[in-house]
Protein backbone atom coordinates (compact mmCIF):
# COMPACT_ATOMS: atom_id res chain seq x y z
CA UNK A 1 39.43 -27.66 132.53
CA UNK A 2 42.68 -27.00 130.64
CA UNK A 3 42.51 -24.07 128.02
CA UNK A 4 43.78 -24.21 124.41
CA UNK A 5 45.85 -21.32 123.32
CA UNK A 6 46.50 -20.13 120.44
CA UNK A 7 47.93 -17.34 120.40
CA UNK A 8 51.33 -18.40 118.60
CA UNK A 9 49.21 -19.90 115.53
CA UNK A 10 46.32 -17.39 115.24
CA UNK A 11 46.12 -14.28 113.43
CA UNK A 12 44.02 -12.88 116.30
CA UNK A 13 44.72 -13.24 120.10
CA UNK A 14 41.23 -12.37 121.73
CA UNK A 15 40.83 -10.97 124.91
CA UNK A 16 39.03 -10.84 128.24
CA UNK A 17 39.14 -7.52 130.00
CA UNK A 18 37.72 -8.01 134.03
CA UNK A 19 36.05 -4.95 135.38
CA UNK A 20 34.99 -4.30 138.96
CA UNK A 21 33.54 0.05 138.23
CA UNK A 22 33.07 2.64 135.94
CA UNK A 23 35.52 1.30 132.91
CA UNK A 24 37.45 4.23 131.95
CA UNK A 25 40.35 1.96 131.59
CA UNK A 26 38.14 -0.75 130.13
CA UNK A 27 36.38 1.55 127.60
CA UNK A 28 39.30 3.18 126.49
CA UNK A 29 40.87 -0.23 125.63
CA UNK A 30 38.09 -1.62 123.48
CA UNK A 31 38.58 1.83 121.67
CA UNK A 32 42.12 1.22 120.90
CA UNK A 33 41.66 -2.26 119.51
CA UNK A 34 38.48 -1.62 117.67
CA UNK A 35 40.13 -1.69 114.18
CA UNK A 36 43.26 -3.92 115.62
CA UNK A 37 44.78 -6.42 112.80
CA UNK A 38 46.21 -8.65 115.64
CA UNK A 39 44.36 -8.44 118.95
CA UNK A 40 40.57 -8.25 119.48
CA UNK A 41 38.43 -7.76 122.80
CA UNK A 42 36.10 -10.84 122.69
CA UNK A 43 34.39 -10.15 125.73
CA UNK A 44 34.11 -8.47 128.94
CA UNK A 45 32.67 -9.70 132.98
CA UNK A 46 32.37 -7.91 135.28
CA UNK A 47 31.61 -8.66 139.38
CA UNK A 48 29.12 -5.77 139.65
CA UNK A 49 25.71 -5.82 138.18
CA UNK A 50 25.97 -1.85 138.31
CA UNK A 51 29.59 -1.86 136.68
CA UNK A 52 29.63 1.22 134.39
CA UNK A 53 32.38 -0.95 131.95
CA UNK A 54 28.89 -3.51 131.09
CA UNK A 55 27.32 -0.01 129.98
CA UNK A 56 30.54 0.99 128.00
CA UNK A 57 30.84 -2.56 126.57
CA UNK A 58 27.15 -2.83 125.23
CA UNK A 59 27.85 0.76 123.62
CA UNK A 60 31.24 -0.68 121.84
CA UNK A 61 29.63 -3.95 120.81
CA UNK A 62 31.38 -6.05 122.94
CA UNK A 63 29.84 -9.03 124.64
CA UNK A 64 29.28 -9.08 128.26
CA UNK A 65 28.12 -10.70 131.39
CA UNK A 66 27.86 -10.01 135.39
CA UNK A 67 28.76 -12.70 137.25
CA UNK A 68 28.58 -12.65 140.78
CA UNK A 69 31.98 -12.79 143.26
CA UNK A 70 30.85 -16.32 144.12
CA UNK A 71 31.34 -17.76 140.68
CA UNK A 72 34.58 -15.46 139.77
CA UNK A 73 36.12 -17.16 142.97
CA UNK A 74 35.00 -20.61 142.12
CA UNK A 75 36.91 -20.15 138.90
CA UNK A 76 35.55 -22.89 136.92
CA UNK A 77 32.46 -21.17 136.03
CA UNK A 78 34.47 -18.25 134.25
CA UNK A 79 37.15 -20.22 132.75
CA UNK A 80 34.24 -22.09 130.67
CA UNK A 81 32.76 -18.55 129.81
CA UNK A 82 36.28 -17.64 129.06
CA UNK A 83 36.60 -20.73 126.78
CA UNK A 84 33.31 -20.52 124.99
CA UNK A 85 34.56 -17.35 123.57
CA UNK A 86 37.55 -18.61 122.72
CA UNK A 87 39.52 -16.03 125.25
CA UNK A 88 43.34 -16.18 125.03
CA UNK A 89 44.66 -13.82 127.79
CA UNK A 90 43.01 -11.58 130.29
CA UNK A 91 43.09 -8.11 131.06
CA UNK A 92 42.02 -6.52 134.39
CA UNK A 93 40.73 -3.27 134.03
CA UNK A 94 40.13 -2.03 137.30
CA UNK A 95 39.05 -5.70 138.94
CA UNK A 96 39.31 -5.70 142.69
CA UNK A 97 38.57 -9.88 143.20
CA UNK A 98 41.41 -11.87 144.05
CA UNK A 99 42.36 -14.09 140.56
CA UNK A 100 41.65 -17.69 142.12
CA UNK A 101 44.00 -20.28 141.37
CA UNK A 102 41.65 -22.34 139.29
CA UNK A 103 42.15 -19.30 136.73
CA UNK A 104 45.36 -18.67 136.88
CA UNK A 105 46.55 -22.59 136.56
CA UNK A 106 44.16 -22.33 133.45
CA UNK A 107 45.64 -18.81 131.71
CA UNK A 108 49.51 -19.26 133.37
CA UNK A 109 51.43 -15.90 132.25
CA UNK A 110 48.05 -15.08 130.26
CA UNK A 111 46.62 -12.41 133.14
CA UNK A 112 47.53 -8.65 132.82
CA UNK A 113 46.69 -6.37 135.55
CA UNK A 114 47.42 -2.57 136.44
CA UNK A 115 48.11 -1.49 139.58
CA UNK A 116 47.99 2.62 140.17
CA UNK A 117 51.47 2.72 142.11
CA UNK A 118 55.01 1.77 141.57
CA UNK A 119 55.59 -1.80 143.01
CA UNK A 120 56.59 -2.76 144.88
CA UNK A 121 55.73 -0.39 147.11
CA UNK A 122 51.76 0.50 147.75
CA UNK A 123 50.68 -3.13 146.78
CA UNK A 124 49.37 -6.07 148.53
CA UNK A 125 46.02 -6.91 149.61
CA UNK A 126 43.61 -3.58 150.39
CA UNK A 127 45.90 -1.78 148.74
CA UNK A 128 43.83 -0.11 145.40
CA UNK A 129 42.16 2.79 144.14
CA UNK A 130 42.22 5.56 146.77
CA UNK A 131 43.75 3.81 148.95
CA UNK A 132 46.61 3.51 147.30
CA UNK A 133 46.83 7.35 146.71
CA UNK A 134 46.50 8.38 150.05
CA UNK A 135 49.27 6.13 151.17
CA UNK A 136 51.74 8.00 148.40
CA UNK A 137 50.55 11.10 149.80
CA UNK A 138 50.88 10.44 153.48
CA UNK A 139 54.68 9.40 152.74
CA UNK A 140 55.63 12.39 150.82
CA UNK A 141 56.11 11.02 147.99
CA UNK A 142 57.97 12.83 145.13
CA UNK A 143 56.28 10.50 141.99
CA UNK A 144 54.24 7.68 141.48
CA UNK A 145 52.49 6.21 138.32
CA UNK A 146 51.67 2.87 136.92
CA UNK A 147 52.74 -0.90 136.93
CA UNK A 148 51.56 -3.10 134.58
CA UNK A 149 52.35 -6.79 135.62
CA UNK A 150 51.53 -10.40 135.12
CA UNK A 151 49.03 -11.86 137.61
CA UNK A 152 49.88 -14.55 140.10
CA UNK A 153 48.34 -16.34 143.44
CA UNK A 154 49.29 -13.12 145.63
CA UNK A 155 48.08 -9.86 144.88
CA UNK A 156 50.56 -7.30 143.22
CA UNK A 157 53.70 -9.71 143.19
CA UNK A 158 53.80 -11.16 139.28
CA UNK A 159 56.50 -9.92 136.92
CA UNK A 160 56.50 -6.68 136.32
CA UNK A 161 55.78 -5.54 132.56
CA UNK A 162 56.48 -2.05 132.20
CA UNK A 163 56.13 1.19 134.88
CA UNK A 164 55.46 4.44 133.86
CA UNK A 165 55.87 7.36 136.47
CA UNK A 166 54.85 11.20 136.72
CA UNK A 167 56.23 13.73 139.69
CA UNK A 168 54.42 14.85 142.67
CA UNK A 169 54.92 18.06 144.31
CA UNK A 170 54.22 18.82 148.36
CA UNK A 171 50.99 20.27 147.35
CA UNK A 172 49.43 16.93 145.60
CA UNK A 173 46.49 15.10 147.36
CA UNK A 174 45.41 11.77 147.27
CA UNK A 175 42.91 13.51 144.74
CA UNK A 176 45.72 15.21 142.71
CA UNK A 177 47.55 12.10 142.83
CA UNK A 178 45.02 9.86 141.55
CA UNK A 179 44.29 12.35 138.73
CA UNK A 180 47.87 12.41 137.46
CA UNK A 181 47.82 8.40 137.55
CA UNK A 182 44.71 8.46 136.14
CA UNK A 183 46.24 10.38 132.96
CA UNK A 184 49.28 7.48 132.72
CA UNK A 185 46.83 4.66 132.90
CA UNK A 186 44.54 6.25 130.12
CA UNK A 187 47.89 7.08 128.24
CA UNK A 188 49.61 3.85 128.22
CA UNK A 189 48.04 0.51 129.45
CA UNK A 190 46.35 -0.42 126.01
CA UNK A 191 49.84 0.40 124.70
CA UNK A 192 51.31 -2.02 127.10
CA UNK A 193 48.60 -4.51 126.69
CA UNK A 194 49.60 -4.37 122.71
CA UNK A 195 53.06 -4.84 123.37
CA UNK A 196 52.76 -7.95 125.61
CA UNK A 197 50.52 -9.60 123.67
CA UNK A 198 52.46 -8.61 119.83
CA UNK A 199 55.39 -10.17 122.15
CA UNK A 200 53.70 -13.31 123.13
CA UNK A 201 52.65 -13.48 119.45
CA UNK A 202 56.74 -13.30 118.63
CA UNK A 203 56.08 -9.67 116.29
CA UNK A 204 57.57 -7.73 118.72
């Protein structure tokens, strides 16, 4: 199914955000475009039937649906969700599936995604959450922080958007580390999310 976008001709440019957990990231970007003049959060899926973003949608008003990983990996099935509520781009908040190429071929240069290191080093497949921070710590590290990037077929390899970083000292932990990246992605994905899409919209 081919998507219609409009985000060039519309006053709004709705999004999708994907969530896989507890939607810090997912409820502190509905919060930020609540009152937005230019971008709105139209809805929100997650993969989990026990994903704590659902909870934090239903709170913020936000429509929202579990689907299971076998219909996210189909793709078809979630890019005619996607286009009932007339989604224009996509936000991963914290989504562990693999985008399937059905999805991608239907939102090309439309997906956002965060990743909690600075590609492109600590990415690729397995590579997330704590994961990720233990490998920064077992490398003696000396910072780390955030890249936002457009999604594509492999995992962690789109063009990057923007990377913010923060220092690390010989006495961080995974824990420590993923605390101090937690901060930056709290801080300054919804930012980043505005700025692509105020970009794509040519106001930026």
């Amino acid at each position: 199914m081919q998507m219609a976008f409009y985000i060039c001709s519309m006053t709004t440019t709705r999004i999708a955000l994907f969530a896989s957990g507890t939607g810090s990231n997912a409820r502190r970007i509905m919060e930020y475009f609540a009152e937005h003049n230019r971008i709105e959060v139209g809805l929100l899926l997650a993969n989990k039937a026990d994903a704590g973003a659902l909870q934090h949608a239903a709170e913020c008003g936000i429509p929202h649906h579990y689907l299971p990983n076998e219909q996210f990996r189909q793709g078809a099935p979630v890019v005619e969700l996607l286009h009932e509520y007339r989604i224009d781009a996509i936000v991963l908040a914290g989504f562990l599936l693999l985008i399937p190429p059905a999805l991608i071929a239907a939102y090309p240069h439309r997906i956002v995604n965060i990743h909690p290191a600075l590609l492109p080093n600590y990415g690729g497949k397995g590579m997330y959450g704590h994961f990720v921070h233990e490998a920064v710590a077992a490398a003696g590290e000396q910072e780390s922080g955030i890249t936002i990037h457009i999604v594509t077929a492999a995992y962690d390899e789109g063009p990057v958007l923007a990377q913010h970083r923060v220092g690390l000292t010989s006495e961080d932990d995974a824990r420590t580390i993923e605390s101090k990246v937690r901060r930056l992605e709290l801080e300054h994905y919804a930012q980043e999310i505005e700025h692509w899409i105020l970009q794509m919209q040519g106001l930026d």
